[in-house]
PDB file of N, CA and C in Angstrom:
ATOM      1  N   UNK A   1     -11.240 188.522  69.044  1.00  0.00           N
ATOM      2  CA  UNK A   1     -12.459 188.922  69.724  1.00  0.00           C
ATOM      3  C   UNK A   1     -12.638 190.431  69.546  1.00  0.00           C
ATOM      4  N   UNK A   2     -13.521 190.677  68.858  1.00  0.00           N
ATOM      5  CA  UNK A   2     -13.810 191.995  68.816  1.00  0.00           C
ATOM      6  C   UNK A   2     -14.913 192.738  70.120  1.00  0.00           C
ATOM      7  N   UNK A   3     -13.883 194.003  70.258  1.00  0.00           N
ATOM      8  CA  UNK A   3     -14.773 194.857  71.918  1.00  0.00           C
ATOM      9  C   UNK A   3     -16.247 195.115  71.050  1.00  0.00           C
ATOM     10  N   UNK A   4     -17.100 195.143  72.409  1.00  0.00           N
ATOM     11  CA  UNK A   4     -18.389 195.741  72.402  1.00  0.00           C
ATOM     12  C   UNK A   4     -18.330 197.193  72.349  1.00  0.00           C
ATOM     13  N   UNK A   5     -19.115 197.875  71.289  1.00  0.00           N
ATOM     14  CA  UNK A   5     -19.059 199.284  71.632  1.00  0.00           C
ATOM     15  C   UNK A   5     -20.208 200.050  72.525  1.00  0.00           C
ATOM     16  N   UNK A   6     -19.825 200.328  73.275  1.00  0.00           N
ATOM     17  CA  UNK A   6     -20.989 201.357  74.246  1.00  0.00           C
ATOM     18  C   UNK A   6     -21.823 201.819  73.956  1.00  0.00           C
ATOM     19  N   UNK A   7     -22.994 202.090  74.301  1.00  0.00           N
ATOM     20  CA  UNK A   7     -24.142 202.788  73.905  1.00  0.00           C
ATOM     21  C   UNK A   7     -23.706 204.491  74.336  1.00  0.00           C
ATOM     22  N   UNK A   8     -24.044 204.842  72.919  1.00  0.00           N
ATOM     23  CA  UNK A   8     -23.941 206.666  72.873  1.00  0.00           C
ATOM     24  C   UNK A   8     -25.389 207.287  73.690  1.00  0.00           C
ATOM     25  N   UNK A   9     -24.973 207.894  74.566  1.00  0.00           N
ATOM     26  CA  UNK A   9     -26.111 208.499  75.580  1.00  0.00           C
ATOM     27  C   UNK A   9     -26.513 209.746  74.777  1.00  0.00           C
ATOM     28  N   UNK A  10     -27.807 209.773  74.348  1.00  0.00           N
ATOM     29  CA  UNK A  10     -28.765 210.938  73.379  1.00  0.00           C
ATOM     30  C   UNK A  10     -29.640 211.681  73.926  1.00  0.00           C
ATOM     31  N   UNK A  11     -30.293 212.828  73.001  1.00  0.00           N
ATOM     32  CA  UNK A  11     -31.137 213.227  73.806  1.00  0.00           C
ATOM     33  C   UNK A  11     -32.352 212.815  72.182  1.00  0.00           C
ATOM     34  N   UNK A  12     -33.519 212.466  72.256  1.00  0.00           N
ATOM     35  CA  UNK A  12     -33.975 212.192  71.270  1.00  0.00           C
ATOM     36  C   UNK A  12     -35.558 213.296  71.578  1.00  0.00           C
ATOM     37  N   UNK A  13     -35.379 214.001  70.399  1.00  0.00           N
ATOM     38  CA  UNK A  13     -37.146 214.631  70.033  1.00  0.00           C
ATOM     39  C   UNK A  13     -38.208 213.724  69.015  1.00  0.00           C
ATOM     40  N   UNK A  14     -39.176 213.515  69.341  1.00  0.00           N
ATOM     41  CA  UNK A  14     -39.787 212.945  68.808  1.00  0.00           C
ATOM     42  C   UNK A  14     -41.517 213.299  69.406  1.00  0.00           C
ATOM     43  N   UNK A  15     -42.564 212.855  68.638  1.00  0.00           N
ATOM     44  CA  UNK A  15     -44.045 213.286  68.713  1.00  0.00           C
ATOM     45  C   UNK A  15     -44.587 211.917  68.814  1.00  0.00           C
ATOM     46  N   UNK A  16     -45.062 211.773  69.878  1.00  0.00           N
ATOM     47  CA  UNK A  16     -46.155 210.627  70.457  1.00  0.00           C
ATOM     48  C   UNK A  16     -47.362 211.045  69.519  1.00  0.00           C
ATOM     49  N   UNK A  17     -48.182 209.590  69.470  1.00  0.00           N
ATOM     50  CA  UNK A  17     -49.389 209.619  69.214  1.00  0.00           C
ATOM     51  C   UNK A  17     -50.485 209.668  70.324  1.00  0.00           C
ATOM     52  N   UNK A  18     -51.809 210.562  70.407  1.00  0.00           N
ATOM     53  CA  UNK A  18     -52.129 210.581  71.018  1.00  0.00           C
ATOM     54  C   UNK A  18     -53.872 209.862  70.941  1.00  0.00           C
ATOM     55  N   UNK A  19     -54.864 209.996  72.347  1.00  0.00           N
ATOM     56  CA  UNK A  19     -55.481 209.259  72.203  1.00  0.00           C
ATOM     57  C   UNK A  19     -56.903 210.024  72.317  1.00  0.00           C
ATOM     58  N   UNK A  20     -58.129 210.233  71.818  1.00  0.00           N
ATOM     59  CA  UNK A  20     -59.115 210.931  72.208  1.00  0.00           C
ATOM     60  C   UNK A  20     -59.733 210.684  73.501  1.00  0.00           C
ATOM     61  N   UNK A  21     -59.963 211.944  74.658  1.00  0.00           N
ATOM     62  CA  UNK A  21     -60.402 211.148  75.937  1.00  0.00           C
ATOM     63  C   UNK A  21     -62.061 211.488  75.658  1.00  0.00           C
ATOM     64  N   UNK A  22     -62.484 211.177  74.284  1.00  0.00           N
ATOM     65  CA  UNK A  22     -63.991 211.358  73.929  1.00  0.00           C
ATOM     66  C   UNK A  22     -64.747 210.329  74.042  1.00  0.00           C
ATOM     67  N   UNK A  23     -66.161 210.146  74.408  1.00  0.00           N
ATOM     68  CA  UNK A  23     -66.909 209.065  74.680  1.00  0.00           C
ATOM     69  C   UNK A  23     -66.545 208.063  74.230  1.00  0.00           C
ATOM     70  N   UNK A  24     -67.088 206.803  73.931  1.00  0.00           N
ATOM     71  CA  UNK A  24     -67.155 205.943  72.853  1.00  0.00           C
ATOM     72  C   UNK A  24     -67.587 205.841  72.001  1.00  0.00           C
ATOM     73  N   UNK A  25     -68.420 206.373  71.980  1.00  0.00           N
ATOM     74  CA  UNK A  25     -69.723 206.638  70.732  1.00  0.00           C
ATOM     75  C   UNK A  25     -69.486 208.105  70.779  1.00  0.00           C
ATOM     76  N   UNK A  26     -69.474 208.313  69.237  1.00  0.00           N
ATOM     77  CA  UNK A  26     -69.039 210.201  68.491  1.00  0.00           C
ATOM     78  C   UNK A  26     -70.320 210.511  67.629  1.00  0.00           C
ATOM     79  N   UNK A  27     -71.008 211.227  67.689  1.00  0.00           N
ATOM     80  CA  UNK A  27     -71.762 211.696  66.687  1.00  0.00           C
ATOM     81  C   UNK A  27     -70.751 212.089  65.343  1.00  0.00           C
ATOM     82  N   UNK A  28     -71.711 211.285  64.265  1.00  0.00           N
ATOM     83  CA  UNK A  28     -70.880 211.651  62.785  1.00  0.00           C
ATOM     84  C   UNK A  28     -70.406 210.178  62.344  1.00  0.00           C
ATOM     85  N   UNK A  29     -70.131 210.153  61.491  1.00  0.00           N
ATOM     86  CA  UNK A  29     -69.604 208.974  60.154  1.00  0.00           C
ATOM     87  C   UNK A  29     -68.037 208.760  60.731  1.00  0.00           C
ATOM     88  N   UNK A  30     -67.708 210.559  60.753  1.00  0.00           N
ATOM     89  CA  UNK A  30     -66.272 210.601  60.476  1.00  0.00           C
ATOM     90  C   UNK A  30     -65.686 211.720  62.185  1.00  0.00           C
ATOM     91  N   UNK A  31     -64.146 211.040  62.685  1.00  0.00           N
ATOM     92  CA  UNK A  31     -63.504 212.371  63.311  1.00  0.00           C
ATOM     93  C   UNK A  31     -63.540 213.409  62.739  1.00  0.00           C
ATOM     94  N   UNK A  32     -64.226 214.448  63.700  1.00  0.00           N
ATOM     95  CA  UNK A  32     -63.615 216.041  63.164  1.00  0.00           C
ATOM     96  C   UNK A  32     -61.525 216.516  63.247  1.00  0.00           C
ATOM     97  N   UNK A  33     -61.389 217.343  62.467  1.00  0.00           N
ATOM     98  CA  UNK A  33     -60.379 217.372  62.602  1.00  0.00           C
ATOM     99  C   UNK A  33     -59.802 217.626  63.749  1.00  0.00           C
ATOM    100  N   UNK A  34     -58.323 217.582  64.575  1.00  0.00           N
ATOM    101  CA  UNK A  34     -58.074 218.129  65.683  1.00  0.00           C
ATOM    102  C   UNK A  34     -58.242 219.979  65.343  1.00  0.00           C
ATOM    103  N   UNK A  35     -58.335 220.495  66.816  1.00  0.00           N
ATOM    104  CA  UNK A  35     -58.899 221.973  66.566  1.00  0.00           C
ATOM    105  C   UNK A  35     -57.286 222.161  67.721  1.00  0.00           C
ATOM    106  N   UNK A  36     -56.280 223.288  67.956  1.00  0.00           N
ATOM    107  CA  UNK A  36     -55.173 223.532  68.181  1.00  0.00           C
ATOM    108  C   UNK A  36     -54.417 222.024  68.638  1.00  0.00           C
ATOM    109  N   UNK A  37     -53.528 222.735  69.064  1.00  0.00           N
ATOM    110  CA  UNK A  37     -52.490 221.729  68.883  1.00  0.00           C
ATOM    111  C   UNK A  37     -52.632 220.602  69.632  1.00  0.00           C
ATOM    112  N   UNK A  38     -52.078 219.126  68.264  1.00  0.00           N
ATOM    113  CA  UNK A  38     -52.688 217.767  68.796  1.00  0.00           C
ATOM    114  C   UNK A  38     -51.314 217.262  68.786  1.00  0.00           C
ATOM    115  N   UNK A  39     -50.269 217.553  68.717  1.00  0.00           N
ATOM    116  CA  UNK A  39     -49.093 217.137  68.819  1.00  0.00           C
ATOM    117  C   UNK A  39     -48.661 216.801  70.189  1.00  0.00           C
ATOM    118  N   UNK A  40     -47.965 216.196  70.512  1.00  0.00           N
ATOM    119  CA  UNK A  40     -47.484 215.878  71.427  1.00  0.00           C
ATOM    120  C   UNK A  40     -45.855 216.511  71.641  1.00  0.00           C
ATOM    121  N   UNK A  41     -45.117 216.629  71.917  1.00  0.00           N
ATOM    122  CA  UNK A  41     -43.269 216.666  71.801  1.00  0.00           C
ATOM    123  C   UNK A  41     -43.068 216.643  72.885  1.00  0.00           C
ATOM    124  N   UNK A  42     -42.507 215.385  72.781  1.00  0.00           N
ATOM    125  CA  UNK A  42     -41.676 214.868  73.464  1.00  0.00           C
ATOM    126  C   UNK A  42     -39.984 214.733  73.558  1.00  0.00           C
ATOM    127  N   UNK A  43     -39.403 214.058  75.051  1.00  0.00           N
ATOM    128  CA  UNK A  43     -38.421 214.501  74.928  1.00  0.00           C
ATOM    129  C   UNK A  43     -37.810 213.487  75.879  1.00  0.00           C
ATOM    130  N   UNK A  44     -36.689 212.478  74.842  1.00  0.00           N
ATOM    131  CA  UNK A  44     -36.439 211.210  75.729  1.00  0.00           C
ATOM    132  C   UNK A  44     -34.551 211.295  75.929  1.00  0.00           C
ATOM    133  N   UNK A  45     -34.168 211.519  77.002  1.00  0.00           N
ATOM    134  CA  UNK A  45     -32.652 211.133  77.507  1.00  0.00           C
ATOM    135  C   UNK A  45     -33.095 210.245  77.861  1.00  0.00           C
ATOM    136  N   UNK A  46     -31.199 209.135  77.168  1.00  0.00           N
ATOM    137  CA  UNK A  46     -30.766 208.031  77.456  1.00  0.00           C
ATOM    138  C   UNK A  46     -29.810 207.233  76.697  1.00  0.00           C
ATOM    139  N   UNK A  47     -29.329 206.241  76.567  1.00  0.00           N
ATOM    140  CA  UNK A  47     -28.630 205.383  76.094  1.00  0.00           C
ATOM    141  C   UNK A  47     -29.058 204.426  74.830  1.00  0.00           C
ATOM    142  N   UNK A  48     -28.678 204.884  73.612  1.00  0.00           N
ATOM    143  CA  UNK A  48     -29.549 204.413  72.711  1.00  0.00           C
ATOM    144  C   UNK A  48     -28.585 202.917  71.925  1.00  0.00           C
ATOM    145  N   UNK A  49     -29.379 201.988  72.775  1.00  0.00           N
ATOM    146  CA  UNK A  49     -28.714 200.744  72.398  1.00  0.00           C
ATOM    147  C   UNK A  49     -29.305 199.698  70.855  1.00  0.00           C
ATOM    148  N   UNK A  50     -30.138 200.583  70.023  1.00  0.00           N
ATOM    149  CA  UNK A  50     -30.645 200.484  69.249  1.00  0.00           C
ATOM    150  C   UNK A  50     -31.110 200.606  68.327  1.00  0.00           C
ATOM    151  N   UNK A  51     -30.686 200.720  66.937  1.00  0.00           N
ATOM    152  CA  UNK A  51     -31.098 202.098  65.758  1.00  0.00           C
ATOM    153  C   UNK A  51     -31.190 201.357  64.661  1.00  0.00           C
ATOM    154  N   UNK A  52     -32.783 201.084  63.734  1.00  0.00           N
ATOM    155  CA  UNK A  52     -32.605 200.747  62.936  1.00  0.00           C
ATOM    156  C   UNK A  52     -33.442 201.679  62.297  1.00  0.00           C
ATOM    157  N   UNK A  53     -33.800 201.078  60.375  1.00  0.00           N
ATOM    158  CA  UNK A  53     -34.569 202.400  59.555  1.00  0.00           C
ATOM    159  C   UNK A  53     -35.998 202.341  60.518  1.00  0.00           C
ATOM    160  N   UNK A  54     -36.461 201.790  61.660  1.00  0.00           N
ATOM    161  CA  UNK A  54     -37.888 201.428  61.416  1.00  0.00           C
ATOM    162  C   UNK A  54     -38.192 201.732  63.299  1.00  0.00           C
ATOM    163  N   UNK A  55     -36.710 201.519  64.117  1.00  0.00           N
ATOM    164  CA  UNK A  55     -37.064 201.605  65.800  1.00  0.00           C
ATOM    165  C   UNK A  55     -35.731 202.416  66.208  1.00  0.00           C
ATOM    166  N   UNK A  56     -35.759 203.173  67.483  1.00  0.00           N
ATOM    167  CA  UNK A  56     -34.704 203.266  67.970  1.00  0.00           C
ATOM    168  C   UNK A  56     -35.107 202.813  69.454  1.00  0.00           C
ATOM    169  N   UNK A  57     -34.413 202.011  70.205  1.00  0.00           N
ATOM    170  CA  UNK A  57     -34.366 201.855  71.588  1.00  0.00           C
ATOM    171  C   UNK A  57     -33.586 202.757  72.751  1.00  0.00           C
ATOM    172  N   UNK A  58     -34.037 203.118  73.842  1.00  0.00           N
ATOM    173  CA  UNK A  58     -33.117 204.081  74.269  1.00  0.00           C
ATOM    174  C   UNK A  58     -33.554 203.313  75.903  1.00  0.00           C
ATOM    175  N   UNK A  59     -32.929 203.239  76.294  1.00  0.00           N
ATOM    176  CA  UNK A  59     -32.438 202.788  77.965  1.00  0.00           C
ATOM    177  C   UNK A  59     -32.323 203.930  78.832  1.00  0.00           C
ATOM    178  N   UNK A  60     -32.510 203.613  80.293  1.00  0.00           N
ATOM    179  CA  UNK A  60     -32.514 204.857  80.562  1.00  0.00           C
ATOM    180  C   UNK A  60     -31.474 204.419  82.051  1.00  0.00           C
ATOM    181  N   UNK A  61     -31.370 203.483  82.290  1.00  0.00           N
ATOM    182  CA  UNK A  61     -30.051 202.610  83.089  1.00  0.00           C
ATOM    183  C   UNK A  61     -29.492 201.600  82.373  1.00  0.00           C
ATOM    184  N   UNK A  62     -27.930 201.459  82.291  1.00  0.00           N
ATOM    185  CA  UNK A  62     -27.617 200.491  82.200  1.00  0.00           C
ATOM    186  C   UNK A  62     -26.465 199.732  82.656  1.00  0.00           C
ATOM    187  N   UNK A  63     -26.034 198.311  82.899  1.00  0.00           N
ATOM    188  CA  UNK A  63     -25.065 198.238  83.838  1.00  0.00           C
ATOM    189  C   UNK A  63     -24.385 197.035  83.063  1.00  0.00           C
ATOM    190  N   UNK A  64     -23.220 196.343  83.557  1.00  0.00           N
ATOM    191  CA  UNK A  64     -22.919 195.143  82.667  1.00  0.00           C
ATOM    192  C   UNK A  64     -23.693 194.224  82.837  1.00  0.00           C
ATOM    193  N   UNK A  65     -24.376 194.330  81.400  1.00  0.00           N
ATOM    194  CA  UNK A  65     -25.312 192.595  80.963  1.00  0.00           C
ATOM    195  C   UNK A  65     -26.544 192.764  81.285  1.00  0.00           C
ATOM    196  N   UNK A  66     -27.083 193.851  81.726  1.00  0.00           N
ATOM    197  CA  UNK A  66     -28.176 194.068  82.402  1.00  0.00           C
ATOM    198  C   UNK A  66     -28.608 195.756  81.819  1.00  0.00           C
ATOM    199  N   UNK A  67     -30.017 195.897  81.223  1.00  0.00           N
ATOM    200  CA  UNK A  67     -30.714 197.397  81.526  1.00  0.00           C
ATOM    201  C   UNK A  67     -31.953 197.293  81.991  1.00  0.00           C
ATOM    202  N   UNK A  68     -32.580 198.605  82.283  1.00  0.00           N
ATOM    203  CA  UNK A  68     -33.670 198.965  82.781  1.00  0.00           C
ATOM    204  C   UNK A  68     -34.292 200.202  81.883  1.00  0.00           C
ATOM    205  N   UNK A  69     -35.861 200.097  82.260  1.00  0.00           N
ATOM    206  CA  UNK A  69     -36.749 201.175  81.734  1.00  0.00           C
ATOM    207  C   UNK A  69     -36.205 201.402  80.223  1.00  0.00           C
ATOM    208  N   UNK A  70     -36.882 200.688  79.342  1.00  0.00           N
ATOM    209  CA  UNK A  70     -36.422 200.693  77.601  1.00  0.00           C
ATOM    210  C   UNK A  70     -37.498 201.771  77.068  1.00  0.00           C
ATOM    211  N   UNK A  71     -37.641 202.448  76.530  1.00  0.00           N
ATOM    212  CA  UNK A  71     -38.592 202.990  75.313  1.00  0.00           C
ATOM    213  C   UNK A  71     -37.921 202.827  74.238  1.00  0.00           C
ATOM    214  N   UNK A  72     -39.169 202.248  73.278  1.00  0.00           N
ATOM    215  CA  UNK A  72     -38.921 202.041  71.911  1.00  0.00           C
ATOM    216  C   UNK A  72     -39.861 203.146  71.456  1.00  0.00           C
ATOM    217  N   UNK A  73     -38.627 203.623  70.407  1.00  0.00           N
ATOM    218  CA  UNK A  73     -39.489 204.655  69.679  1.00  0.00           C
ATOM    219  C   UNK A  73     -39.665 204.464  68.223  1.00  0.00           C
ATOM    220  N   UNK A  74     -41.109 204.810  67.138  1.00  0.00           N
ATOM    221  CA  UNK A  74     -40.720 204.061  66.367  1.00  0.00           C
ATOM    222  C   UNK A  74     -40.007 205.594  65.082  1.00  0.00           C
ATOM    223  N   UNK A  75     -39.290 204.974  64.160  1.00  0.00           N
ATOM    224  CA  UNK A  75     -38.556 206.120  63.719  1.00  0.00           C
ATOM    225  C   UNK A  75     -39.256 207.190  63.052  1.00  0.00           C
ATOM    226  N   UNK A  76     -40.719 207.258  62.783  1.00  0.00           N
ATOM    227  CA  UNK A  76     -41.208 207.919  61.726  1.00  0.00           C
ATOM    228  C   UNK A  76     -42.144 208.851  62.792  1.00  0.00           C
ATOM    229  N   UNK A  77     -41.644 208.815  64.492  1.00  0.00           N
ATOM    230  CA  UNK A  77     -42.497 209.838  65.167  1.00  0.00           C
ATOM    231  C   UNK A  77     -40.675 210.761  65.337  1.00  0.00           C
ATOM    232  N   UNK A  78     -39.764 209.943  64.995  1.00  0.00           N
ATOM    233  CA  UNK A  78     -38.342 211.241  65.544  1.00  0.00           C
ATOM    234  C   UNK A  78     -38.417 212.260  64.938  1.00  0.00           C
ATOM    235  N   UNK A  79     -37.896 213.452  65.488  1.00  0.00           N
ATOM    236  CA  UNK A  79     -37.706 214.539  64.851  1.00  0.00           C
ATOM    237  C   UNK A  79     -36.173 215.015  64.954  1.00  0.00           C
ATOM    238  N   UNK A  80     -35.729 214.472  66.117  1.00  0.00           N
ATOM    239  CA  UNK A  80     -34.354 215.147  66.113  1.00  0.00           C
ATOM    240  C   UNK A  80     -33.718 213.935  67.559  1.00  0.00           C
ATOM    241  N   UNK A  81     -32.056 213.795  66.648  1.00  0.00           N
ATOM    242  CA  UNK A  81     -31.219 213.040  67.732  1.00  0.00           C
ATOM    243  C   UNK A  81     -30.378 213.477  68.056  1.00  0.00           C
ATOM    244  N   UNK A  82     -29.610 214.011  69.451  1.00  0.00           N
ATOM    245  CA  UNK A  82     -28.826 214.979  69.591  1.00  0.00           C
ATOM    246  C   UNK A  82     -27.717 213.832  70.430  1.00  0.00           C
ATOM    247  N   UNK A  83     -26.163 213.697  69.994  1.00  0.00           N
ATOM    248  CA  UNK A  83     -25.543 213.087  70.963  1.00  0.00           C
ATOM    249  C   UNK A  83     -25.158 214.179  71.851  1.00  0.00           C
ATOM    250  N   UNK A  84     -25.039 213.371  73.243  1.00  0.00           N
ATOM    251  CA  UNK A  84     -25.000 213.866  74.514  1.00  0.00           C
ATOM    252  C   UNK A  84     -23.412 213.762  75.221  1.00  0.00           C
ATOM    253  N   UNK A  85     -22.794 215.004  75.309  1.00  0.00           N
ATOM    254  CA  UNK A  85     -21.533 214.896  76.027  1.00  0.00           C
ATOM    255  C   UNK A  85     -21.227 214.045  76.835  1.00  0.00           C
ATOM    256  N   UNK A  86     -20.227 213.332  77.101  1.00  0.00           N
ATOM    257  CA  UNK A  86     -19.821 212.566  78.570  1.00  0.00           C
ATOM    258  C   UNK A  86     -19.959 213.724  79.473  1.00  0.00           C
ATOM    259  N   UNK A  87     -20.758 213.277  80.398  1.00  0.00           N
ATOM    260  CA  UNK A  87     -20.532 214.032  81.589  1.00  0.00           C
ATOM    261  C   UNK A  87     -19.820 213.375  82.785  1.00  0.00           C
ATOM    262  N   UNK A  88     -18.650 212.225  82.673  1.00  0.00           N
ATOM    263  CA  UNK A  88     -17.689 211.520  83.608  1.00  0.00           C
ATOM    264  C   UNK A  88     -17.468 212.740  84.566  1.00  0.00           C
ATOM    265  N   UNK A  89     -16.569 213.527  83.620  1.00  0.00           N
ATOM    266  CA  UNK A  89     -16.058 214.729  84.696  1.00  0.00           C
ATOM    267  C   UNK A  89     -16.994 215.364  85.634  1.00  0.00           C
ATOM    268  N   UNK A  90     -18.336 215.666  85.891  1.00  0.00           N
ATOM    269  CA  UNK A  90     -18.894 216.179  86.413  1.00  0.00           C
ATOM    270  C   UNK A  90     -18.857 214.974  88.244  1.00  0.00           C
ATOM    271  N   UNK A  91     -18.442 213.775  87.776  1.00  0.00           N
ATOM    272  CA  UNK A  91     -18.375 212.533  88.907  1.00  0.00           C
ATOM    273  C   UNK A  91     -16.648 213.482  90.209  1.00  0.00           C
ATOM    274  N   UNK A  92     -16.191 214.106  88.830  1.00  0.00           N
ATOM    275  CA  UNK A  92     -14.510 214.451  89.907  1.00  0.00           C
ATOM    276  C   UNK A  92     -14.842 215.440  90.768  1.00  0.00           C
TER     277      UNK A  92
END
């Protein structure tokens, strides 16, 4: 029987997509370009029980057999994955 390995607790950067809070109807054919910054950066701690070329999943509780609050992120908004120290000792 091979052990389960733990989820490595991360800190992940990554850029949301965002949404225009403009009418419904736009004058023009076409969007104008965004005018300053349309980026988003974001910034997700947690437990990343999930990593493939295309999603990473990150948890933000988890307990045996059981998590809570998931974001899926998809990989082509990451910018940066940082593993995150145990902080056990900070519990003594």
């Amino acid at each position: 029987m091979t052990k389960r390995r733990q989820p490595r607790r991360v800190e992940v950067r990554w850029i949301d997509a965002a949404m225009s809070a403009a009418p419904h109807w736009s004058d023009g054919s076409r969007p104008k370009r965004p005018s300053g910054p349309s980026m988003h950066l974001c910034l997700t701690v947690g437990w990343l029980v999930h990593a493939d070329k295309e999603w990473l999943q990150i948890v933000s509780t988890i307990t045996d057999g059981a998590h809570a609050h998931l974001t899926e992120i998809p990989r082509g908004m990451v910018r940066a994955i940082t593993l995150l120290a145990d902080a056990g000792d900070l519990m003594e």
